[in-house]
PDB file of N, CA and C in Angstrom:
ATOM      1  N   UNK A   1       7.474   9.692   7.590  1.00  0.00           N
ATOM      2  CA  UNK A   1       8.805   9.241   7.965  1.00  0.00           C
ATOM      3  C   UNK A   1       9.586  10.413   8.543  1.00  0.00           C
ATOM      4  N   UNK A   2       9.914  10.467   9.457  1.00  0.00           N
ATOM      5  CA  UNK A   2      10.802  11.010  10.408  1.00  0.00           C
ATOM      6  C   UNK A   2      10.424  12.446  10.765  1.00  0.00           C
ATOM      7  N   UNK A   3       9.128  12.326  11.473  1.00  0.00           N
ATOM      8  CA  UNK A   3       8.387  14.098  11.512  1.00  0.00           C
ATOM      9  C   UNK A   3       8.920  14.754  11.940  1.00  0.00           C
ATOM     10  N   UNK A   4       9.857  14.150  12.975  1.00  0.00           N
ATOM     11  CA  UNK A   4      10.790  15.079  13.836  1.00  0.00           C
ATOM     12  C   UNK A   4      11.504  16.316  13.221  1.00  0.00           C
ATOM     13  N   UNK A   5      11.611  15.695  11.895  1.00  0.00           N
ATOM     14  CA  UNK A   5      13.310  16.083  10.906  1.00  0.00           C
ATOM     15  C   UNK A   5      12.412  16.815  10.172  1.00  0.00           C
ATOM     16  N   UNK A   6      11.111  17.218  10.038  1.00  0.00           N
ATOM     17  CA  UNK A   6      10.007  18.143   8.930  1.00  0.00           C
ATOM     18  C   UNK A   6      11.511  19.015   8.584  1.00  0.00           C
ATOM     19  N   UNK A   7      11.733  19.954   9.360  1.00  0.00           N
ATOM     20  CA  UNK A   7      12.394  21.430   8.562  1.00  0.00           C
ATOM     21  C   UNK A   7      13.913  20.687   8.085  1.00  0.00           C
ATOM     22  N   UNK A   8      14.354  19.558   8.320  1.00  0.00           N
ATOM     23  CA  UNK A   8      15.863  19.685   7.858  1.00  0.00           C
ATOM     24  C   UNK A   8      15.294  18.760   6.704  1.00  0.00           C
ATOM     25  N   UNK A   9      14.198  18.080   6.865  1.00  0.00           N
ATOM     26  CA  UNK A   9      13.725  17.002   5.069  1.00  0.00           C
ATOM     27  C   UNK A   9      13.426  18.559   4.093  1.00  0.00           C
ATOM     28  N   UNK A  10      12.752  19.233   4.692  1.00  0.00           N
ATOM     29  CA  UNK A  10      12.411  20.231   3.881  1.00  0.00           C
ATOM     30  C   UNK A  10      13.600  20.901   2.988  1.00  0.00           C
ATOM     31  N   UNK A  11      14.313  21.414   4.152  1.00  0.00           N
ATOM     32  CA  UNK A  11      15.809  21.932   3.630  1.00  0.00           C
ATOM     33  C   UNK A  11      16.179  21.366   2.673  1.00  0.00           C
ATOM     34  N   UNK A  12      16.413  20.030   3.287  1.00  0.00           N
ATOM     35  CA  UNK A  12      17.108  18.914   2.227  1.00  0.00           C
ATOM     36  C   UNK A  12      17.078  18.862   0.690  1.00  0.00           C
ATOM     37  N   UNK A  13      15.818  18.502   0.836  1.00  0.00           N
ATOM     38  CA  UNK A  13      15.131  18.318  -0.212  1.00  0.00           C
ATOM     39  C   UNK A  13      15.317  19.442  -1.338  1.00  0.00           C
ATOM     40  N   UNK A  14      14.962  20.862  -0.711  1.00  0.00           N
ATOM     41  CA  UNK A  14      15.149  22.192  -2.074  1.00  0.00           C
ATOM     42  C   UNK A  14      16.695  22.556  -2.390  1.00  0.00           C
ATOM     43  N   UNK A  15      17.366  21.172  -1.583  1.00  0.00           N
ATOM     44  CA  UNK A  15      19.036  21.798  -2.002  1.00  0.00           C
ATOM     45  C   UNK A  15      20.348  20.885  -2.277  1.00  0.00           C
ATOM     46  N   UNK A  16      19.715  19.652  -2.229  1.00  0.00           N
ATOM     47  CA  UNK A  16      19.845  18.215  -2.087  1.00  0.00           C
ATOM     48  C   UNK A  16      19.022  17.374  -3.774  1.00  0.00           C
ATOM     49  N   UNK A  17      19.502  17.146  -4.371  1.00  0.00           N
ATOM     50  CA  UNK A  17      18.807  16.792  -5.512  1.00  0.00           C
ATOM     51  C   UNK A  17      19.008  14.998  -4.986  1.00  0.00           C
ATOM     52  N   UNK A  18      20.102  14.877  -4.771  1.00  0.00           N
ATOM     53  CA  UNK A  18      20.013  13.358  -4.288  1.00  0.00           C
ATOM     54  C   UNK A  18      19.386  12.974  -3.209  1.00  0.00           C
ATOM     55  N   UNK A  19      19.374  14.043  -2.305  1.00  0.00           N
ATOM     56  CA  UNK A  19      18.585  13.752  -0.761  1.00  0.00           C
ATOM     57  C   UNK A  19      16.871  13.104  -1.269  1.00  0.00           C
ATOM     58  N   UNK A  20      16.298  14.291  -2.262  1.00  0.00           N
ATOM     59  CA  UNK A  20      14.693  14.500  -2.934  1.00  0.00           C
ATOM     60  C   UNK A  20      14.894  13.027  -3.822  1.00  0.00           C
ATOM     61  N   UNK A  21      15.724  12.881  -4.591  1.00  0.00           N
ATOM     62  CA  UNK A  21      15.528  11.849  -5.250  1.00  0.00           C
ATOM     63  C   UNK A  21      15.113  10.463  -4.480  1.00  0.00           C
ATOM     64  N   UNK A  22      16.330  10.411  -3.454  1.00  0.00           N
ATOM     65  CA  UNK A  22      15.750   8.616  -2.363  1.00  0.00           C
ATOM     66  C   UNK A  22      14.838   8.960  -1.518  1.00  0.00           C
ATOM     67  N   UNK A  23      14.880  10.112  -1.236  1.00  0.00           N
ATOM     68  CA  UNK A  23      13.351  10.024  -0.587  1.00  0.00           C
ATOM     69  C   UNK A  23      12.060   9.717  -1.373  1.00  0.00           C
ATOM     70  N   UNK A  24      12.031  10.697  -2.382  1.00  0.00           N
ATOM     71  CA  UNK A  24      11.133  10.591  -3.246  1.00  0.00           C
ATOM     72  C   UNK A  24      10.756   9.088  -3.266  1.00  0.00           C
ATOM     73  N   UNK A  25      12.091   7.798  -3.602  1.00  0.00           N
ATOM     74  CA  UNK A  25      11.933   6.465  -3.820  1.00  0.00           C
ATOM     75  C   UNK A  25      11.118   5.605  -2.557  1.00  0.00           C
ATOM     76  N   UNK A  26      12.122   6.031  -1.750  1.00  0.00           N
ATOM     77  CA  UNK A  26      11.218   5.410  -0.087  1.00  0.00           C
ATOM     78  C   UNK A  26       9.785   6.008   0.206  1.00  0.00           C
ATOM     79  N   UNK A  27       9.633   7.151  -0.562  1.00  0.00           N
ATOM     80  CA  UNK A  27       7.997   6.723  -0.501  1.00  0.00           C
ATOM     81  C   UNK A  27       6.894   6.218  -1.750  1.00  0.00           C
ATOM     82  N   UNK A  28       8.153   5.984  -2.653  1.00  0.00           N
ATOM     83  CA  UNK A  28       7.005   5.206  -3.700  1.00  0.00           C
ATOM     84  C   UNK A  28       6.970   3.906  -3.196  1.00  0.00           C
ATOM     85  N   UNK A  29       8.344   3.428  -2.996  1.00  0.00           N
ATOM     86  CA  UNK A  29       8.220   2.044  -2.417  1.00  0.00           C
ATOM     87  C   UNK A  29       7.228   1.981  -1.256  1.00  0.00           C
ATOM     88  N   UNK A  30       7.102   2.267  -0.183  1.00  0.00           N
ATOM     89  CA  UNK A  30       6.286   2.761   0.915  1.00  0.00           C
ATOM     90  C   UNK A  30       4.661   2.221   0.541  1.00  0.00           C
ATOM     91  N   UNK A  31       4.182   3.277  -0.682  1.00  0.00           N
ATOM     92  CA  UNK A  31       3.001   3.499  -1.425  1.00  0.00           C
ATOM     93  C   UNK A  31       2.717   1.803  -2.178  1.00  0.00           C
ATOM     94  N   UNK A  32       3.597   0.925  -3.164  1.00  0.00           N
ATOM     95  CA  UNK A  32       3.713   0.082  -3.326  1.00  0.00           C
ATOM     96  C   UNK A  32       3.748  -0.726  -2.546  1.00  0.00           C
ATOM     97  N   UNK A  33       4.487  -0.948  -1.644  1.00  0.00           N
ATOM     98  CA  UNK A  33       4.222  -2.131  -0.625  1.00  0.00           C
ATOM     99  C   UNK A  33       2.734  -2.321  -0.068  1.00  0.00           C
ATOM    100  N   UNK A  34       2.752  -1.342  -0.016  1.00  0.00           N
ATOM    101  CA  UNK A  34       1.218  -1.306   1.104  1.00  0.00           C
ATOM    102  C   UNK A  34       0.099  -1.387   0.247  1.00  0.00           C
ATOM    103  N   UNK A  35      -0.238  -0.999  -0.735  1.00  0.00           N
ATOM    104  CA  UNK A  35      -0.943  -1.373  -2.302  1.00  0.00           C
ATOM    105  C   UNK A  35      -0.737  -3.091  -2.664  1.00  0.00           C
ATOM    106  N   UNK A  36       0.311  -3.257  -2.211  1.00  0.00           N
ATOM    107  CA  UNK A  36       0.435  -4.965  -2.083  1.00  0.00           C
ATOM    108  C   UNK A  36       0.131  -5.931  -1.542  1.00  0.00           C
ATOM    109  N   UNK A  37       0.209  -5.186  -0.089  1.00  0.00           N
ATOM    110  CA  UNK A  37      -0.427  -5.908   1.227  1.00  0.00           C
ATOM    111  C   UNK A  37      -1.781  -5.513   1.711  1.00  0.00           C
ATOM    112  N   UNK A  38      -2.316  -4.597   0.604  1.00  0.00           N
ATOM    113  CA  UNK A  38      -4.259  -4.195   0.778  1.00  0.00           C
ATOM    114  C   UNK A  38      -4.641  -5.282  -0.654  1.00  0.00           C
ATOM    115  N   UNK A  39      -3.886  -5.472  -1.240  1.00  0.00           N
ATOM    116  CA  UNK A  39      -4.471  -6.435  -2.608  1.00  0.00           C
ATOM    117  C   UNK A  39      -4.866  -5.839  -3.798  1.00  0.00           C
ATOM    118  N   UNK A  40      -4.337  -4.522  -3.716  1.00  0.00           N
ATOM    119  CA  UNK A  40      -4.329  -3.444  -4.954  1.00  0.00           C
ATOM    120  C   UNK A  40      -3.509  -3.715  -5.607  1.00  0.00           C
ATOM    121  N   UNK A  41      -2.394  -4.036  -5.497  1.00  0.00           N
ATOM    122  CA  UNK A  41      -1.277  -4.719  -6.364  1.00  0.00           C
ATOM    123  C   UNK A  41      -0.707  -6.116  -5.845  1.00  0.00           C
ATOM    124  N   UNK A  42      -0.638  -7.040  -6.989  1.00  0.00           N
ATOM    125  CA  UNK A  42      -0.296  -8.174  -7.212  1.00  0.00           C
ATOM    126  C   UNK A  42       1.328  -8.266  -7.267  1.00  0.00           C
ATOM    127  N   UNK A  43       1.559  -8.636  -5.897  1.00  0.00           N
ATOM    128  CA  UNK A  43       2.846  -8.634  -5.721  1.00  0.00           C
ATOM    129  C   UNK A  43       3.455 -10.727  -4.776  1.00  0.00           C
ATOM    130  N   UNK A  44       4.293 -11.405  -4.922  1.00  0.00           N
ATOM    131  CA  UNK A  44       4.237 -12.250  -4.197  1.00  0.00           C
ATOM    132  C   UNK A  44       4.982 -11.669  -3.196  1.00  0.00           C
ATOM    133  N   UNK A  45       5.425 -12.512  -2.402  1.00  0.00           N
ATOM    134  CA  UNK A  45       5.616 -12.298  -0.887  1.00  0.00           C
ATOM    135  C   UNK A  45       7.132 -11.857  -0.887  1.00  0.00           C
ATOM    136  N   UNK A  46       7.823 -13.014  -1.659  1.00  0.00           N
ATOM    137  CA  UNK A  46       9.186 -12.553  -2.057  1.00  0.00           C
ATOM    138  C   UNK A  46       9.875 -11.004  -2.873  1.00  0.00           C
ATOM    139  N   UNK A  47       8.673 -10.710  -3.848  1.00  0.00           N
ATOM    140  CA  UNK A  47       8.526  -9.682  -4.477  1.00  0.00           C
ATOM    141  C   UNK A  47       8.747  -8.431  -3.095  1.00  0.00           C
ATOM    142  N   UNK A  48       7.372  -8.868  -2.461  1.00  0.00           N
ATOM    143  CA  UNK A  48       7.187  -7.730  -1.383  1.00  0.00           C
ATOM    144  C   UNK A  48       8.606  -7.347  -0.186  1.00  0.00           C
ATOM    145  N   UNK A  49       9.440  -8.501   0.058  1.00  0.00           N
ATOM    146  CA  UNK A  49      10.146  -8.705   0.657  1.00  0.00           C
ATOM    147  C   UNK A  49      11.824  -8.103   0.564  1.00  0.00           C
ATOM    148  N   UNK A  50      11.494  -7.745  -0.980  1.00  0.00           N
ATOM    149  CA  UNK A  50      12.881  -7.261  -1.610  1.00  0.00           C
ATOM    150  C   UNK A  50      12.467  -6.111  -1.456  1.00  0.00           C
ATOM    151  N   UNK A  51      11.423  -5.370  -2.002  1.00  0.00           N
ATOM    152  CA  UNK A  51      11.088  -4.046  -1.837  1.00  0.00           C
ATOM    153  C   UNK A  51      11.115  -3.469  -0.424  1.00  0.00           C
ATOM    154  N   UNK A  52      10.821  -4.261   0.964  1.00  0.00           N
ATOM    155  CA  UNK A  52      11.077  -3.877   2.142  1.00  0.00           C
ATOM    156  C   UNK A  52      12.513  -3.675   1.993  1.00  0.00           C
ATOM    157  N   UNK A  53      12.552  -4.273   1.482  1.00  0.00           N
ATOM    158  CA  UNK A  53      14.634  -4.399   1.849  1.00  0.00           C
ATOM    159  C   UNK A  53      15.031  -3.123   1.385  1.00  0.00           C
ATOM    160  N   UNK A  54      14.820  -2.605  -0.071  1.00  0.00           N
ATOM    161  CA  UNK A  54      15.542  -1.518  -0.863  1.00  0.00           C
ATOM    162  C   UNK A  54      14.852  -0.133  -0.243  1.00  0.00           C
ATOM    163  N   UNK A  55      13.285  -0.545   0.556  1.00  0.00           N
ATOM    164  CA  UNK A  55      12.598   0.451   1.289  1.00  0.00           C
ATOM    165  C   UNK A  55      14.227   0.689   2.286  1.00  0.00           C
ATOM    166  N   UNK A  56      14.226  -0.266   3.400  1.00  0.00           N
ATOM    167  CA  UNK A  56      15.108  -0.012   4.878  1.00  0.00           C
ATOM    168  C   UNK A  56      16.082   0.836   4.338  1.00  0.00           C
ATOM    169  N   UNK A  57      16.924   0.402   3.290  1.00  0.00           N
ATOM    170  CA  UNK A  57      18.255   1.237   2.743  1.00  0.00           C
ATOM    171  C   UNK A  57      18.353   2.244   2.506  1.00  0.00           C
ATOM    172  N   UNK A  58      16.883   3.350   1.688  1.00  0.00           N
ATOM    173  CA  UNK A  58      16.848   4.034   1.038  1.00  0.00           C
ATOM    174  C   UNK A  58      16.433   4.859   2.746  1.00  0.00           C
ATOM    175  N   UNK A  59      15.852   4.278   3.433  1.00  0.00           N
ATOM    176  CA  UNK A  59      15.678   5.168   4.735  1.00  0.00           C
ATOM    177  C   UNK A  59      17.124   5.134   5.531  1.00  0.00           C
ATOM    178  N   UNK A  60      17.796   4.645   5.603  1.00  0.00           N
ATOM    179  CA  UNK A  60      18.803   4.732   6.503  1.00  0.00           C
ATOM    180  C   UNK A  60      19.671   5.742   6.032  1.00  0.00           C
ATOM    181  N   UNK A  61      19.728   5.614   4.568  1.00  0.00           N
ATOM    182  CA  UNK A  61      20.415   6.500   3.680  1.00  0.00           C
ATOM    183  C   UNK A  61      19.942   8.043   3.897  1.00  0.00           C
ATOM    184  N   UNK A  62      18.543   8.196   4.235  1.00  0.00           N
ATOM    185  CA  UNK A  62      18.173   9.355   4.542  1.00  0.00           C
ATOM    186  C   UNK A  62      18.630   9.859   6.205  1.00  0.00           C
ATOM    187  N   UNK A  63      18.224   8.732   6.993  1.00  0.00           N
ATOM    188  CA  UNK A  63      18.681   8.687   7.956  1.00  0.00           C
ATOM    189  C   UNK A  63      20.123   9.775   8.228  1.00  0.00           C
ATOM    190  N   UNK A  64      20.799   9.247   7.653  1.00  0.00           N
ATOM    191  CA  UNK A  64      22.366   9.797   7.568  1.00  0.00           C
ATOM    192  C   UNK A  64      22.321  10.928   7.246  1.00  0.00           C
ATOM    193  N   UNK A  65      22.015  10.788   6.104  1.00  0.00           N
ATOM    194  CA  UNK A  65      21.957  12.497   5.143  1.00  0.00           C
ATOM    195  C   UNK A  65      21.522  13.850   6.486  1.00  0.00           C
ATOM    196  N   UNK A  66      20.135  13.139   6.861  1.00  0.00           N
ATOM    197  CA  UNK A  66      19.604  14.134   8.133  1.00  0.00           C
ATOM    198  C   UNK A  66      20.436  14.279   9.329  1.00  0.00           C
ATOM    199  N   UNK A  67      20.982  13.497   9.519  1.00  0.00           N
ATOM    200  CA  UNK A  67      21.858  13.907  10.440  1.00  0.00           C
ATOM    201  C   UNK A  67      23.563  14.534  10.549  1.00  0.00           C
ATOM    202  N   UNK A  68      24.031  13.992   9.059  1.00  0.00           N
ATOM    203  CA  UNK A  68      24.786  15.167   8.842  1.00  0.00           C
ATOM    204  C   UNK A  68      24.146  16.598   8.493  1.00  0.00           C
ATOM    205  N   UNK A  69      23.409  16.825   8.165  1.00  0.00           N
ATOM    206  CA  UNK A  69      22.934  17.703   7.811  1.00  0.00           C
ATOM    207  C   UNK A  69      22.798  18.495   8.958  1.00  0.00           C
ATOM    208  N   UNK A  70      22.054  17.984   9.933  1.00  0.00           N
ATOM    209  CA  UNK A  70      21.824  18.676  11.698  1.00  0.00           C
ATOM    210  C   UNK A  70      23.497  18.911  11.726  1.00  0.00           C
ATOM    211  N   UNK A  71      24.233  18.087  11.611  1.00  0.00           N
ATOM    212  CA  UNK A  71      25.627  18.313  12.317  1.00  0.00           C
ATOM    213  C   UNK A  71      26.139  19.364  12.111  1.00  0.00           C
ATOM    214  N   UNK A  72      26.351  19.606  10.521  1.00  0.00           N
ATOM    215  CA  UNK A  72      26.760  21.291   9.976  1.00  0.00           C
ATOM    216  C   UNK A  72      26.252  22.069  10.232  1.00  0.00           C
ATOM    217  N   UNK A  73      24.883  22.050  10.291  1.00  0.00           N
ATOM    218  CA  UNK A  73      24.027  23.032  10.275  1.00  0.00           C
ATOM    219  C   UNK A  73      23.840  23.730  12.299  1.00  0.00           C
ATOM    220  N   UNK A  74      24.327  23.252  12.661  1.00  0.00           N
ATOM    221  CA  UNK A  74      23.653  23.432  14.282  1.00  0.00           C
ATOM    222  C   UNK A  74      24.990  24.241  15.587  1.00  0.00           C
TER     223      UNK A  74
END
């Protein structure tokens, strides 16, 4: 997710405890979904569908973070 941003996720992350935390989440969710949709985990469709959802948020949320972050920083 967002290779572009490698050095400002990096940043983020060792100075940002909340930044590391939703990321951390958007890729468990990430890991779960897709464990769902290979048939490793027993998930229904609706199940899977909410977790996309709290996935999109938790990225947009990063989304932001990274780009204020560029803003101060640049």
């Amino acid at each position: 997710m967002f290779h572009e941003y490698r050095e400002e996720i990096t940043n983020l992350k060792q100075h940002n405890a909340h930044f590391e935390k939703i990321f951390n989440e958007h890729n468990e969710l990430d890991t779960k979904i897709q464990n769902a949709e290979n048939g490793i985990e027993h998930l229904s469709n609706q199940e899977i569908e909410v977790l996309k959802k709290q996935k999109l948020h938790l990225k947009d949320q990063v989304y932001a973070m990274i780009l204020e972050y560029k803003k101060e920083h640049s």
